[in-house]
C-alpha atoms as a PDB file:
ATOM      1  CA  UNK A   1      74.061  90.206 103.367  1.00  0.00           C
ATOM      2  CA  UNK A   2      76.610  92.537 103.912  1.00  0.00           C
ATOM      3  CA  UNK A   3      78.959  92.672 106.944  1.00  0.00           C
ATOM      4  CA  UNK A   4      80.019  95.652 108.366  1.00  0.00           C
ATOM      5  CA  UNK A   5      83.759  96.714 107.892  1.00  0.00           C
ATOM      6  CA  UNK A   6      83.327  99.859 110.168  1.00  0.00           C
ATOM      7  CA  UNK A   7      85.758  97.278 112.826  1.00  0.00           C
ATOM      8  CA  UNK A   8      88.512  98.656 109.936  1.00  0.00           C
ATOM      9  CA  UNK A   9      88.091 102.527 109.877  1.00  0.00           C
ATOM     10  CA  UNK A  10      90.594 103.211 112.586  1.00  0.00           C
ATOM     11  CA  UNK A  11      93.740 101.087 112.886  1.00  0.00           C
ATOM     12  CA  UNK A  12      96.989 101.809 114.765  1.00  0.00           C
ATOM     13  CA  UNK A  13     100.170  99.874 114.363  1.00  0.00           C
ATOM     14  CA  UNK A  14     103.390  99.623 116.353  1.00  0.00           C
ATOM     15  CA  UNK A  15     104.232 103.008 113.966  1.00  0.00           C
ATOM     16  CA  UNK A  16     101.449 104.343 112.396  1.00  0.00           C
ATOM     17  CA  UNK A  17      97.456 104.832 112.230  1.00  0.00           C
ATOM     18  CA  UNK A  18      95.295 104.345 109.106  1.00  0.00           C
ATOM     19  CA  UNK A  19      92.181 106.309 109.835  1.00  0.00           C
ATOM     20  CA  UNK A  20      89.174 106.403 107.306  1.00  0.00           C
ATOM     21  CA  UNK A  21      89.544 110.095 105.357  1.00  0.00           C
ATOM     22  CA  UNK A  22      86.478 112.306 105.828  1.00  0.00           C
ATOM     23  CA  UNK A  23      85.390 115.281 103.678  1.00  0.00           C
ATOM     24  CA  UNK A  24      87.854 117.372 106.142  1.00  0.00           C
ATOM     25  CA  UNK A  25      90.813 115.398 104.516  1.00  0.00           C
ATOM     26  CA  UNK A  26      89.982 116.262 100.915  1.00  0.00           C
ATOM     27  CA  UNK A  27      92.315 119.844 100.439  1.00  0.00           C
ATOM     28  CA  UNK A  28      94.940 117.605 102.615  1.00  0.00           C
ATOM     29  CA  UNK A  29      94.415 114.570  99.666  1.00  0.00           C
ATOM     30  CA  UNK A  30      94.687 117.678  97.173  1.00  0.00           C
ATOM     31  CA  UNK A  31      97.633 118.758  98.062  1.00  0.00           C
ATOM     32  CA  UNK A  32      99.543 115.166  98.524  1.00  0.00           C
ATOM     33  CA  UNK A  33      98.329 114.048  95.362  1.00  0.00           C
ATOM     34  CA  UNK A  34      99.061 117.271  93.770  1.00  0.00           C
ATOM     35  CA  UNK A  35     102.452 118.672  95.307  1.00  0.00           C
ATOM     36  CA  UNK A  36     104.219 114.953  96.146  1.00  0.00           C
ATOM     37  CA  UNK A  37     107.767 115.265  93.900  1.00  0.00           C
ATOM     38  CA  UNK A  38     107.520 111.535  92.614  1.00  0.00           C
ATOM     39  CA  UNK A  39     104.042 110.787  92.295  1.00  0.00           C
ATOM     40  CA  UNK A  40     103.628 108.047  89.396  1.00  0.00           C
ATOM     41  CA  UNK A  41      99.438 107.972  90.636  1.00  0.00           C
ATOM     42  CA  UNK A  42      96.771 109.101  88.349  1.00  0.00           C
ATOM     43  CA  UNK A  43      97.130 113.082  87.917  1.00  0.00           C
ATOM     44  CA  UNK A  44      93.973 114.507  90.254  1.00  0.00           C
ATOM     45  CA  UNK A  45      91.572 117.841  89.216  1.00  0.00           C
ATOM     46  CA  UNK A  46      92.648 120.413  91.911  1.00  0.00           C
ATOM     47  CA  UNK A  47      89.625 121.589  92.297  1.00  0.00           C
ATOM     48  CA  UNK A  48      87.344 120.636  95.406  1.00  0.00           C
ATOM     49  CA  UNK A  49      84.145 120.478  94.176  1.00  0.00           C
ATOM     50  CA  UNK A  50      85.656 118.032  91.901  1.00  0.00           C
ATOM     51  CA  UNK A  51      87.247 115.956  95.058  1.00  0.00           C
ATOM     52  CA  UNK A  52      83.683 116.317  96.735  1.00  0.00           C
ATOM     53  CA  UNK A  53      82.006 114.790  93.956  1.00  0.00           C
ATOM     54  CA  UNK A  54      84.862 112.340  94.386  1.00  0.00           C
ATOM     55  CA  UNK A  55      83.869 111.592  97.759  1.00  0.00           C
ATOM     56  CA  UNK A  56      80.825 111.244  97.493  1.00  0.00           C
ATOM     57  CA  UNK A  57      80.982 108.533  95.332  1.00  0.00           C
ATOM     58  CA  UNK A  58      83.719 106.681  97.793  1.00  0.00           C
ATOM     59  CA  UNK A  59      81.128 106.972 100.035  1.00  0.00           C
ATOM     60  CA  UNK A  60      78.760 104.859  98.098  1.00  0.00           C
ATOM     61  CA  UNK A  61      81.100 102.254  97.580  1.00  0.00           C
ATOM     62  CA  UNK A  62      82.174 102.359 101.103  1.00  0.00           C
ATOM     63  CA  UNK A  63      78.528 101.740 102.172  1.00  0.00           C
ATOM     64  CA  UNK A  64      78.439  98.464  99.656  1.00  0.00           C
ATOM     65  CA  UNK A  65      81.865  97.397 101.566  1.00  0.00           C
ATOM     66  CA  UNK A  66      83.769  97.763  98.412  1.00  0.00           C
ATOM     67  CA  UNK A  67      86.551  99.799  99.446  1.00  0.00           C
ATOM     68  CA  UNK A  68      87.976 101.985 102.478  1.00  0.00           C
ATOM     69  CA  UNK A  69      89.638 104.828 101.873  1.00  0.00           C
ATOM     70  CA  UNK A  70      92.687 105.565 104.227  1.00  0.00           C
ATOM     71  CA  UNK A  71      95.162 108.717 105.386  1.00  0.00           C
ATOM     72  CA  UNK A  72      98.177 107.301 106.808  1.00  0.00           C
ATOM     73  CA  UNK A  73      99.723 108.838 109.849  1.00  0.00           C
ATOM     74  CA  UNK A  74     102.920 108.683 111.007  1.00  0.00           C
ATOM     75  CA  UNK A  75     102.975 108.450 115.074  1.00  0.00           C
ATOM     76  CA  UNK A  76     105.939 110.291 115.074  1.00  0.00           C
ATOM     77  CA  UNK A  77     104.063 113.608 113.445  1.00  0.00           C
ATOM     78  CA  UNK A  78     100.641 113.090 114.158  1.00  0.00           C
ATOM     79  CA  UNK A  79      99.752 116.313 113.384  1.00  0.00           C
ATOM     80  CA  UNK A  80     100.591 115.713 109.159  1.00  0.00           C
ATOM     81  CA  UNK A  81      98.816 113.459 106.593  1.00  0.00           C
ATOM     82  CA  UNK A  82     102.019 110.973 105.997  1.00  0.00           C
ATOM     83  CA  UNK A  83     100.539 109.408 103.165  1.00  0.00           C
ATOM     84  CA  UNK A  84      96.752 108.015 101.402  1.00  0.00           C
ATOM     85  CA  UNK A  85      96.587 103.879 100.454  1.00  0.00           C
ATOM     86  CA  UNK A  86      92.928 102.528  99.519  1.00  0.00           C
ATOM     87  CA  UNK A  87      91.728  98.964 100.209  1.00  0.00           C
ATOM     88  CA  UNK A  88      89.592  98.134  97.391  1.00  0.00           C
ATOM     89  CA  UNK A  89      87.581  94.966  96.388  1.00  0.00           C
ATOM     90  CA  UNK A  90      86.719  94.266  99.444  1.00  0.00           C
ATOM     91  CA  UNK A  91      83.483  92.759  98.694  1.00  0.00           C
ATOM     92  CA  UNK A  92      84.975  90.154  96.650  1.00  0.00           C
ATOM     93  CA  UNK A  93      84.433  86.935  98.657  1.00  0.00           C
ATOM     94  CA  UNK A  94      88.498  85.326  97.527  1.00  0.00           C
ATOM     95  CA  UNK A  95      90.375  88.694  97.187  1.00  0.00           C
ATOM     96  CA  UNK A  96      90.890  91.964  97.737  1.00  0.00           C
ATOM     97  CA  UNK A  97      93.423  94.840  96.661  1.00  0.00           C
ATOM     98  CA  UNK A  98      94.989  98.010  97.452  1.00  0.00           C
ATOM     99  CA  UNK A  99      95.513 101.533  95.394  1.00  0.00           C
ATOM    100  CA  UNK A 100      96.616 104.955  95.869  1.00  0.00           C
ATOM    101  CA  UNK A 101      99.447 104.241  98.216  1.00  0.00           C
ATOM    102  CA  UNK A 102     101.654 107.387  98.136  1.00  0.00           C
ATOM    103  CA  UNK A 103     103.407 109.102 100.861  1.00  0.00           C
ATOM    104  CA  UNK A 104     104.512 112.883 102.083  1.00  0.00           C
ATOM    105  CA  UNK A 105     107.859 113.602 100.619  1.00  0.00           C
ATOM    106  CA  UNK A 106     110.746 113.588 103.697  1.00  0.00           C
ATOM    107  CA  UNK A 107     107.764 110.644 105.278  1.00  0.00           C
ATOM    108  CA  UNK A 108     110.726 107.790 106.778  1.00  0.00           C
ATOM    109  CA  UNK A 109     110.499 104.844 104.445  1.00  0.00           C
ATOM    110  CA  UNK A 110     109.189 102.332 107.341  1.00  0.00           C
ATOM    111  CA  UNK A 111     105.709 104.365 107.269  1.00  0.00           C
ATOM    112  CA  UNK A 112     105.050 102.949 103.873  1.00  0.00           C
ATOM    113  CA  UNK A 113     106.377  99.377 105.239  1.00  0.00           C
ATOM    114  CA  UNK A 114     104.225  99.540 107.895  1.00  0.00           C
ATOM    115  CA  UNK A 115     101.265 100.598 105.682  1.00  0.00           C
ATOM    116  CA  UNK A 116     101.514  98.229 103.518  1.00  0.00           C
ATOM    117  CA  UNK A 117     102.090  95.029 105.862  1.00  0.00           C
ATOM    118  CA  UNK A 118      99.382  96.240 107.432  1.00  0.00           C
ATOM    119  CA  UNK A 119      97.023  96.482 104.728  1.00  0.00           C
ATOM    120  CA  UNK A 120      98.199  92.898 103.602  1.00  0.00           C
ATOM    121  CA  UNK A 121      97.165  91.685 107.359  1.00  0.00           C
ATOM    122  CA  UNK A 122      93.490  92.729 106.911  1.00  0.00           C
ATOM    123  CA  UNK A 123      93.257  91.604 103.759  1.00  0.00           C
ATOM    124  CA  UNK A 124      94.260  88.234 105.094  1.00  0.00           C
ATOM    125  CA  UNK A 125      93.627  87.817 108.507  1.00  0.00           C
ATOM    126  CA  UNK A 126      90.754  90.430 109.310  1.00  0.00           C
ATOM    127  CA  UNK A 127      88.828  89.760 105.879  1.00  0.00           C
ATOM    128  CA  UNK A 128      90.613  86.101 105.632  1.00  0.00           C
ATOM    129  CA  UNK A 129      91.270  86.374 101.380  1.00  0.00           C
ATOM    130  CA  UNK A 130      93.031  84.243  99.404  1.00  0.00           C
ATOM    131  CA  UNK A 131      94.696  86.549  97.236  1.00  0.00           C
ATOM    132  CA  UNK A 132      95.795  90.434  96.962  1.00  0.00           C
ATOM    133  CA  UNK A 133      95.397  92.261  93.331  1.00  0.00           C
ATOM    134  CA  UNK A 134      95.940  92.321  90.779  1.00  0.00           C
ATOM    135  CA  UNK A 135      96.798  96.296  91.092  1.00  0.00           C
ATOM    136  CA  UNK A 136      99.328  97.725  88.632  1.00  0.00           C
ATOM    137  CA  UNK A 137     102.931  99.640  89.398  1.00  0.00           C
ATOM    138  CA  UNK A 138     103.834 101.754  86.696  1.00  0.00           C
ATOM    139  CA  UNK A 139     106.613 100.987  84.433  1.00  0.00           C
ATOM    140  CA  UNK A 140     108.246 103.720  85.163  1.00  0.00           C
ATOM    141  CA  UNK A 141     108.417 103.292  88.607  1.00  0.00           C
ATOM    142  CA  UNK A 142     111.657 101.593  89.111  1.00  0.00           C
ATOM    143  CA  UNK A 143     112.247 102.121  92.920  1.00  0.00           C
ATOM    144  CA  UNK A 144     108.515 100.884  93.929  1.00  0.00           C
ATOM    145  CA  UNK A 145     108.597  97.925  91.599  1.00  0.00           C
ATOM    146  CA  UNK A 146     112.143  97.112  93.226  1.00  0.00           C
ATOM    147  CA  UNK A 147     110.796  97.897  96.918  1.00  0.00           C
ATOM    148  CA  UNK A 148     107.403  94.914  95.986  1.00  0.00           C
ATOM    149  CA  UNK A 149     110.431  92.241  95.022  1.00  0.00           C
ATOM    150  CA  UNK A 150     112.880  93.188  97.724  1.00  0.00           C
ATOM    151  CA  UNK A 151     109.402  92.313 100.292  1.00  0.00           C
ATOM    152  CA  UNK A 152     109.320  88.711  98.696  1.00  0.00           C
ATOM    153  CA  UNK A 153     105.658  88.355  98.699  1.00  0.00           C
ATOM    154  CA  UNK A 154     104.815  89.704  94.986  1.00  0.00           C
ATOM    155  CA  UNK A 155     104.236  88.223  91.910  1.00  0.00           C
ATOM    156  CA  UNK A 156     104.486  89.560  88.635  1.00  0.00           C
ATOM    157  CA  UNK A 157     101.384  87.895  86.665  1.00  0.00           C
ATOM    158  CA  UNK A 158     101.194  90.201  83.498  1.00  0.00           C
ATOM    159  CA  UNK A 159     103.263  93.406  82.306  1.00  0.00           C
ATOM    160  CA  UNK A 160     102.242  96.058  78.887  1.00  0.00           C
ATOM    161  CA  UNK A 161     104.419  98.825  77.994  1.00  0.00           C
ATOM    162  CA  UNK A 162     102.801 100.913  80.870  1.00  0.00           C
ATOM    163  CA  UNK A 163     102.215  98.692  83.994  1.00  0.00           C
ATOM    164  CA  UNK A 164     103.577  95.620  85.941  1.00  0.00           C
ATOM    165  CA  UNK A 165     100.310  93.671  87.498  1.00  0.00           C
ATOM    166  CA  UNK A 166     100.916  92.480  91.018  1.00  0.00           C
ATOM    167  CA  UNK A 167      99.316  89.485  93.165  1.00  0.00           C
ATOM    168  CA  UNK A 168     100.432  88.717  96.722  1.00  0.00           C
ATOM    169  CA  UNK A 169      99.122  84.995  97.867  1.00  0.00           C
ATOM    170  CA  UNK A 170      98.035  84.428 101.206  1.00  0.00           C
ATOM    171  CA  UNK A 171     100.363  81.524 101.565  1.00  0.00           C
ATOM    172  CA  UNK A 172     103.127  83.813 100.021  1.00  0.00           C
ATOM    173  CA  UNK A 173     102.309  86.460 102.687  1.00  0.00           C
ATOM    174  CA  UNK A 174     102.676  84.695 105.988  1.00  0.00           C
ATOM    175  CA  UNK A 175     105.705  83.013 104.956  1.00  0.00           C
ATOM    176  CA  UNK A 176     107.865  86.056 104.970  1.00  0.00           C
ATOM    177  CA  UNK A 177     105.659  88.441 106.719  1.00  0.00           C
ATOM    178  CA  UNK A 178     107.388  87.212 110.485  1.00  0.00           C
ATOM    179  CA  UNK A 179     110.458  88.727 109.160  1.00  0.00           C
ATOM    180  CA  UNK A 180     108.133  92.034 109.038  1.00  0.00           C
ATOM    181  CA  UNK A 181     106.485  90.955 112.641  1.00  0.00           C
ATOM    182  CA  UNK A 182     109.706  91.217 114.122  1.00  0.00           C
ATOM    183  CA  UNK A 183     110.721  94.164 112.917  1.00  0.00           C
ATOM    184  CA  UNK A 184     107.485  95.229 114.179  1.00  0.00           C
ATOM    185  CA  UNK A 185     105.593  95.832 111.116  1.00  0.00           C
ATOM    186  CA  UNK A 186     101.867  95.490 110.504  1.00  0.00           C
ATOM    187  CA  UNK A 187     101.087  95.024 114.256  1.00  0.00           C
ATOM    188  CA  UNK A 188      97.762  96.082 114.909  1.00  0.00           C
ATOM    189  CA  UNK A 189      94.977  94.866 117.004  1.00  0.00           C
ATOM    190  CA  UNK A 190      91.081  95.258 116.452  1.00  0.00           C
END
């Protein structure tokens, strides 16, 4: 039986809202993807019948409560898309992960903070998993492999020539994330 996870579509933090993207979002998630200066995701088609086609299949997996698909917003501009971060595996009774995260350049660097001890909250709390990932940071990607360590929470369980493979541990999480709880990150209420 599956259980809903439409509790999940809309949460607001101390600093920002993740809000479930809808087929209005996708020349927004074009243009992010597309235009952000230090993008290390996945290069995108441009084109929106491509993105619909995209969407449609997010959509499916949504319904099977694989995956929710968010825009980030940053309550200080709530009138831009800040950033895009996917919780995925969601179905998966022990774990869960997250994808996609990228953010709008000139975006403060506490939005993607927030976002992301958010996202580990759910994922441990709401959906009460064991374990976060594996998902992969580029090699190449200095500054974001250097942000995951300077957290605390990560692990490094594998690395090739192109990717480092992350797990966060429950355990791991809540023993440094009320460093982030006073600081006032990942508050949210459902």
């Amino acid at each position: 039986m599956l259980v809903s996870l439409n509790f999940l579509s809309n949460i607001e933090t101390k600093h920002i809202i993740l809000k479930e993207i809808t087929k209005a979002d996708l020349k927004d998630i074009i243009n992010l993807r597309r235009l952000r200066s230090n993008n290390h995701l996945s290069p995108i088609s441009s084109s929106l019948s491509d993105q619909i086609a995209y969407y449609k299949k997010y959509k499916i997996r949504r319904a099977e409560n694989s995956e929710i698909y968010y825009k980030i917003i940053d309550k200080s501009n709530l009138s831009a898309m800040a950033g895009l971060v996917r919780l995925t595996e969601v179905h998966d009774p022990i774990k869960f992960s997250w994808e996609s995260l990228i953010m709008a350049d000139g975006v403060a660097p506490h939005t993607s903070l927030d976002a992301m001890m958010t996202i580990y909250r759910i994922g441990f709390e709401s959906l009460q998993k064991e374990i976060c990932g594996p998902w992969t940071i580029p090699v190449d990607a200095k500054h974001i492999y250097s942000l995951h360590k300077k957290v605390g929470m990560v692990y490094e369980i594998n690395r090739d020539d192109k990717f480092h493979y992350m797990v966060v541990r429950k355990q791991d999480f809540f023993n440094r994330y009320a460093f982030f709880k006073k600081i006032g990150y990942g508050l949210y209420t459902i």
